[in-house]
Protein backbone atom coordinates (compact mmCIF):
# COMPACT_ATOMS: atom_id res chain seq x y z
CA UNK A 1 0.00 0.00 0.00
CA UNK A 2 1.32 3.45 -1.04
CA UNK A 3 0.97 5.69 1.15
CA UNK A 4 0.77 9.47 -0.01
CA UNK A 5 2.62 12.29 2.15
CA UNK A 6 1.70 16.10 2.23
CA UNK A 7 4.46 18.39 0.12
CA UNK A 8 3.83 21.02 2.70
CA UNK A 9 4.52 18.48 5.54
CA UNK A 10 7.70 17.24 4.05
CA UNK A 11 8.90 20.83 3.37
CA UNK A 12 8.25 21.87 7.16
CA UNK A 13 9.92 18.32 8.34
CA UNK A 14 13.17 19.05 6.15
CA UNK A 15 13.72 22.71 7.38
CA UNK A 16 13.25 21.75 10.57
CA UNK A 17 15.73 18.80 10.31
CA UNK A 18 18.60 21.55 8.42
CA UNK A 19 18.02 24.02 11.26
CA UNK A 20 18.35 20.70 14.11
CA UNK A 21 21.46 19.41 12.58
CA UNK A 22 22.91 22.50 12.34
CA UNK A 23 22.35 23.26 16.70
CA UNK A 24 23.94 19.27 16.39
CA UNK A 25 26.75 20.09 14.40
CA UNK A 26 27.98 22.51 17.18
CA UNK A 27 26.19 22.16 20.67
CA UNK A 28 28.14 20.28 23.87
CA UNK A 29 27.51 16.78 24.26
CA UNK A 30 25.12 16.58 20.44
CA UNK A 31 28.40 17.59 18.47
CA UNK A 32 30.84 15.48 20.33
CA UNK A 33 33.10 13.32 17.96
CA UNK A 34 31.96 10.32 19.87
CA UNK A 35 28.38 10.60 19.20
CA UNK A 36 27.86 8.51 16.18
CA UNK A 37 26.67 10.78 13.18
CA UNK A 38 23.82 7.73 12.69
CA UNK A 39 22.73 9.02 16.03
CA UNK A 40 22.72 12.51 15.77
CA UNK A 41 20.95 12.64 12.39
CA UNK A 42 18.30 10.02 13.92
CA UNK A 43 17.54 12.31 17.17
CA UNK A 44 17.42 15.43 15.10
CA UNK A 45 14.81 13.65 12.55
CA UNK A 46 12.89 12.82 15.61
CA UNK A 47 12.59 16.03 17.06
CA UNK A 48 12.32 17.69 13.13
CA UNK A 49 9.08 15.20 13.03
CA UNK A 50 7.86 16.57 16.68
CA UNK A 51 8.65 20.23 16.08
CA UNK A 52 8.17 20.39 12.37
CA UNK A 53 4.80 22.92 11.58
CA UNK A 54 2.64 21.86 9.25
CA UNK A 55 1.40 22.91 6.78
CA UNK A 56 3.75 25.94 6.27
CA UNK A 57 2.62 29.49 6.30
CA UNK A 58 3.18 28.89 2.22
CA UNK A 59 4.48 27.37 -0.45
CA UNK A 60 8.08 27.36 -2.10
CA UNK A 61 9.72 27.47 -4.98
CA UNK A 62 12.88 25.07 -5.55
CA UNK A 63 14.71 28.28 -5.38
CA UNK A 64 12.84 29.93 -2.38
CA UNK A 65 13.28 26.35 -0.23
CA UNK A 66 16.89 25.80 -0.94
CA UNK A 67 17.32 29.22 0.47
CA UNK A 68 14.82 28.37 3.60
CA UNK A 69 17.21 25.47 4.36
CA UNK A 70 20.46 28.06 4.18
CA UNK A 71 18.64 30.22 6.76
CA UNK A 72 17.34 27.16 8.61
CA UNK A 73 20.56 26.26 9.23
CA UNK A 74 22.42 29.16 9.70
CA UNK A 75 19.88 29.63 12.70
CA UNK A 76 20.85 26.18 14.25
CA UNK A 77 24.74 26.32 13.43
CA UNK A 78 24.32 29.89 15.65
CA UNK A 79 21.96 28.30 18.07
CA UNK A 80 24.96 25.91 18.37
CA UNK A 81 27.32 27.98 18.41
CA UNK A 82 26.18 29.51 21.12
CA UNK A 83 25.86 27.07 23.44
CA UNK A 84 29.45 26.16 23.33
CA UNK A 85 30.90 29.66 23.81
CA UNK A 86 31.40 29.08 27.29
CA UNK A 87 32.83 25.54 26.54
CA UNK A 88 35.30 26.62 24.23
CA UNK A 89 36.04 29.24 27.45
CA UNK A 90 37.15 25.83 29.77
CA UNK A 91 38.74 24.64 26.96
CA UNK A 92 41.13 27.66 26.63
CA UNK A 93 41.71 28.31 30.57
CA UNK A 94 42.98 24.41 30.33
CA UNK A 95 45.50 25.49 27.53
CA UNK A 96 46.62 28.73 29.51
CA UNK A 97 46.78 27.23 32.88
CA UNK A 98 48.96 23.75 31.22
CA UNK A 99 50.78 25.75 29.20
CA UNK A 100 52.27 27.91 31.84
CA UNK A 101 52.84 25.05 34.09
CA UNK A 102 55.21 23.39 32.10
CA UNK A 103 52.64 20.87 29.78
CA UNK A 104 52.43 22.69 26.59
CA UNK A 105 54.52 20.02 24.77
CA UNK A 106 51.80 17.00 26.49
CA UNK A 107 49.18 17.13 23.60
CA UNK A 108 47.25 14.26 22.78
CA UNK A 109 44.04 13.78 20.37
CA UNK A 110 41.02 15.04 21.69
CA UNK A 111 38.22 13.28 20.87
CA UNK A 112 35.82 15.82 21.43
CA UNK A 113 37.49 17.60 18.12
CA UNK A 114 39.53 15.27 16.45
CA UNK A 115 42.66 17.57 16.98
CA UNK A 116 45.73 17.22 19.37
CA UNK A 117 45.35 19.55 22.30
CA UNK A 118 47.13 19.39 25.70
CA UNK A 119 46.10 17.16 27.93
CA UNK A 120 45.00 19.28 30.58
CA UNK A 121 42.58 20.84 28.52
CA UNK A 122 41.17 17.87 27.70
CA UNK A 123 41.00 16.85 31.65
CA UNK A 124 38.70 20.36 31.81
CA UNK A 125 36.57 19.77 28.63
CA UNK A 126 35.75 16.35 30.33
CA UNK A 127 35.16 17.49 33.44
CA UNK A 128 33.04 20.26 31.76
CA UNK A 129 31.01 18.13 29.95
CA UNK A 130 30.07 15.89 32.80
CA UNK A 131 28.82 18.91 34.59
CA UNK A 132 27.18 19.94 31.83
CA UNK A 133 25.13 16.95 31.71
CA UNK A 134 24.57 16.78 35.82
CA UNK A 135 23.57 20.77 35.51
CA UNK A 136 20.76 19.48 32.88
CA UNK A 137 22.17 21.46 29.96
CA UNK A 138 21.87 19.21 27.30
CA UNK A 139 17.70 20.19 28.42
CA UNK A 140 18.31 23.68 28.47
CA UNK A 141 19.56 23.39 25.00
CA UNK A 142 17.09 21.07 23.82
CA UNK A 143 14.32 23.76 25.01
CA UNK A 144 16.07 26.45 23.79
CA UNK A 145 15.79 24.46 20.07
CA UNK A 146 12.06 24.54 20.83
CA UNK A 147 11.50 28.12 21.58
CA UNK A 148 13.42 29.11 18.67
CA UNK A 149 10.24 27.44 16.44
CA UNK A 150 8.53 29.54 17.98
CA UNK A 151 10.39 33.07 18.20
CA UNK A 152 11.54 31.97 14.53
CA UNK A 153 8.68 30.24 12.89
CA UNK A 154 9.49 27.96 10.39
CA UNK A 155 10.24 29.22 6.99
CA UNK A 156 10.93 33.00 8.48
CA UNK A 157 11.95 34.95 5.57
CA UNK A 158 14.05 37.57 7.89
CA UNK A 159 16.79 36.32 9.52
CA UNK A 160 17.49 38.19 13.01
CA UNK A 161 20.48 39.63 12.27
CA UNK A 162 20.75 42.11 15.55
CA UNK A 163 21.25 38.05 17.42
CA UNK A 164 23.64 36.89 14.88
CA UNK A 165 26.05 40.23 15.89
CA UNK A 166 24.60 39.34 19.86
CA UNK A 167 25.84 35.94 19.84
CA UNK A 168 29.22 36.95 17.60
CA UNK A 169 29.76 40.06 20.16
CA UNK A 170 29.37 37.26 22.95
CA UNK A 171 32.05 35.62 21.88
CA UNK A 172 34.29 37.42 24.11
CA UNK A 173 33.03 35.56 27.22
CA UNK A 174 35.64 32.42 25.87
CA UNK A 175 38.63 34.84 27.09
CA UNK A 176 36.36 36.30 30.03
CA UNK A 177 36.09 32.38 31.51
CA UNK A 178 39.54 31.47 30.87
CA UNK A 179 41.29 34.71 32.38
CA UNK A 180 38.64 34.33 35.28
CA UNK A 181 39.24 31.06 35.90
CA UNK A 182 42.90 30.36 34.86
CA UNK A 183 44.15 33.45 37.18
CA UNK A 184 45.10 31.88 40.63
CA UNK A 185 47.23 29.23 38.37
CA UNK A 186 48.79 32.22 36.38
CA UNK A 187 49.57 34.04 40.15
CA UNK A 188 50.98 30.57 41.08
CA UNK A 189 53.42 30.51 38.24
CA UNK A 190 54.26 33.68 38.82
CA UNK A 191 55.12 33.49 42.22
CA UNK A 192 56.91 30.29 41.37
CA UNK A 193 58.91 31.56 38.74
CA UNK A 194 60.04 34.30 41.02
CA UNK A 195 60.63 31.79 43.81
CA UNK A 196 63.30 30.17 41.75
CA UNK A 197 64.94 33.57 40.19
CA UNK A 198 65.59 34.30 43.85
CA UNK A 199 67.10 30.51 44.64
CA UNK A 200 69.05 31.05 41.79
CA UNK A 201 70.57 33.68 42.58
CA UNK A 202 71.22 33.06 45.85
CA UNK A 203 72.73 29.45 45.17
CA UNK A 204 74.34 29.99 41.53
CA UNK A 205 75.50 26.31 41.27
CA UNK A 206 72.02 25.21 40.82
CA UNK A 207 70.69 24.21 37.35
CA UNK A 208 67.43 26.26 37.06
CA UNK A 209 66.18 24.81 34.15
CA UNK A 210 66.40 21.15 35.26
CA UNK A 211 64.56 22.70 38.36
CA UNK A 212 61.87 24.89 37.02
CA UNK A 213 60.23 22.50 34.77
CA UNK A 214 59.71 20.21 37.32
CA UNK A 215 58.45 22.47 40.12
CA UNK A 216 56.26 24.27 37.67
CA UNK A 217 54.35 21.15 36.95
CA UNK A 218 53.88 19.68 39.91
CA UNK A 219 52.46 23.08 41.01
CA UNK A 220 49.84 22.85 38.33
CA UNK A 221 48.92 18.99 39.51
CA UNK A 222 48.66 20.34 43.03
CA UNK A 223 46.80 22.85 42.38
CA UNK A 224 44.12 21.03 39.59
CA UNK A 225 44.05 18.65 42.47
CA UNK A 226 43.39 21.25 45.32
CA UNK A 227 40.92 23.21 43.02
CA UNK A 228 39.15 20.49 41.28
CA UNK A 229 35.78 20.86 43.58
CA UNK A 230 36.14 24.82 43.23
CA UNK A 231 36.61 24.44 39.30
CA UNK A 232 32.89 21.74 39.46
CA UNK A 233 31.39 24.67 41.57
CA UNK A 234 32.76 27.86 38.86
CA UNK A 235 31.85 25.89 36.02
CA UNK A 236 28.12 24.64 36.96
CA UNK A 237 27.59 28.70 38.03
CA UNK A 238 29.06 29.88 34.37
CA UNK A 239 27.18 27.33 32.71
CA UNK A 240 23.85 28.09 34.72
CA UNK A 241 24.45 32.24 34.29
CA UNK A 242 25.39 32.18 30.91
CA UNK A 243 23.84 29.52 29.03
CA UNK A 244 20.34 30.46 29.20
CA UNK A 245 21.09 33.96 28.33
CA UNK A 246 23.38 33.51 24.69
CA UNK A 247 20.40 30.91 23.96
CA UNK A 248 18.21 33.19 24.10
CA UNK A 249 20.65 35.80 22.32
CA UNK A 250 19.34 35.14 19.11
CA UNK A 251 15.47 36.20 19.59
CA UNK A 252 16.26 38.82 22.03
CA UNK A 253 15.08 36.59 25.09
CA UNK A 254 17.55 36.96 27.28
């Protein structure tokens, strides 16, 4: 038995799935290498079947629809975008606070990209991510995909370009985390690097370099180890302050 589906309905369900995989192609957790793409194409195409309006507010062209799915998407790559702006924030104040203790040159491949990075950055994306997931932002995400269907119907014809420069302005908030959160390691290697200028000069037969290195990074493991319940606490407070409001940058919610 054939059975005959409405154009309109498979219009709506196809925009919806471009502007879904887009938010997927980007997000925390959705966009992670080790999500199968099999997976993340089958969740969007469930929710693109839930949140999909039909039928739409009118009909397209070939030309009019292939732009609809450009704008579609470019809504849910900066939907996704968003959401990992403070991510990508933990992932740089890893990067500062290894490379100035001494583990710059430890770089493995993170899997969460595909590309080496040091391995203490990769410790904080992890530890990120978790929190991510225990803070329920995967959900706030997921709603904020929602409310977008509704702020931006479907089909819009004008894209809101005052949240496109919100969410690109926002962007600054990557260096704002990592400076915030990287700075007692930075005083710590800059007290320690002074520590042993002044050793060295007072004992001059000591080889500084074969000392530093080591001192620096077991200040850093000390420290990552002393600060790891402070760094769960600063992350699930960034996450819960900012994360709603560069969601909700792009309709002018927040």
């Amino acid at each position: 038995m054939n059975v005959a589906l409405p154009l309109e309905g498979v219009l709506a369900f196809g925009l919806a799935l471009a502007r879904l995989l887009g938010v997927f192609l980007f997000a925390p957790i959705f966009g992670h290498e080790a999500v199968p793409t099999r997976v993340r194409v089958g969740l969007a195409a469930v929710l693109a079947w839930i949140a999909a309006p039909a039928p739409l507010p009118e009909l397209f062209s070939s030309q009019a629809f292939g732009l609809a799915i450009a704008r579609e998407a470019l809504i849910g790559v900066s939907l996704g975008f968003a959401a990992s702006i403070v991510f990508s924030g933990f992932a740089l104040m890893g990067e500062l606070a290894a490379v100035q203790g001494g583990l710059g040159a430890a770089a493995v491949l993170d899997p969460s990209s595909g590309a080496n990075s040091v391995v203490l950055s990769t410790l904080v994306g992890t530890i990120a991510a978790l929190v991510f997931l225990v803070t329920g932002g995967h959900h706030e995400v997921l709603r904020a995909v929602f409310l977008s269907f509704d702020a931006l119907p479907v089909g819009v014809e004008t894209l809101p370009v005052a949240g496109f420069a919100a969410i690109a302005s926002a962007g600054s908030i990557i260096f704002e985390v990592a400076v915030r959160i990287a700075a007692p390691f930075t005083v710590a290697m800059l007290v320690s690097n002074v520590a042993v200028g002044m050793l060295g000069r007072a004992i001059p037969q000591l080889n500084l370099i074969a000392l530093q290195l080591p001192a620096q990074i077991g200040l850093t493991l000390l420290l990552m180890a002393l600060a790891a319940g402070l760094l769960v606490e600063e992350f699930a407070f960034t996450l819960n302050a900012e994360l709603p409001r560069l969601l909700g940058a792009l309709w002018g919610a927040a």
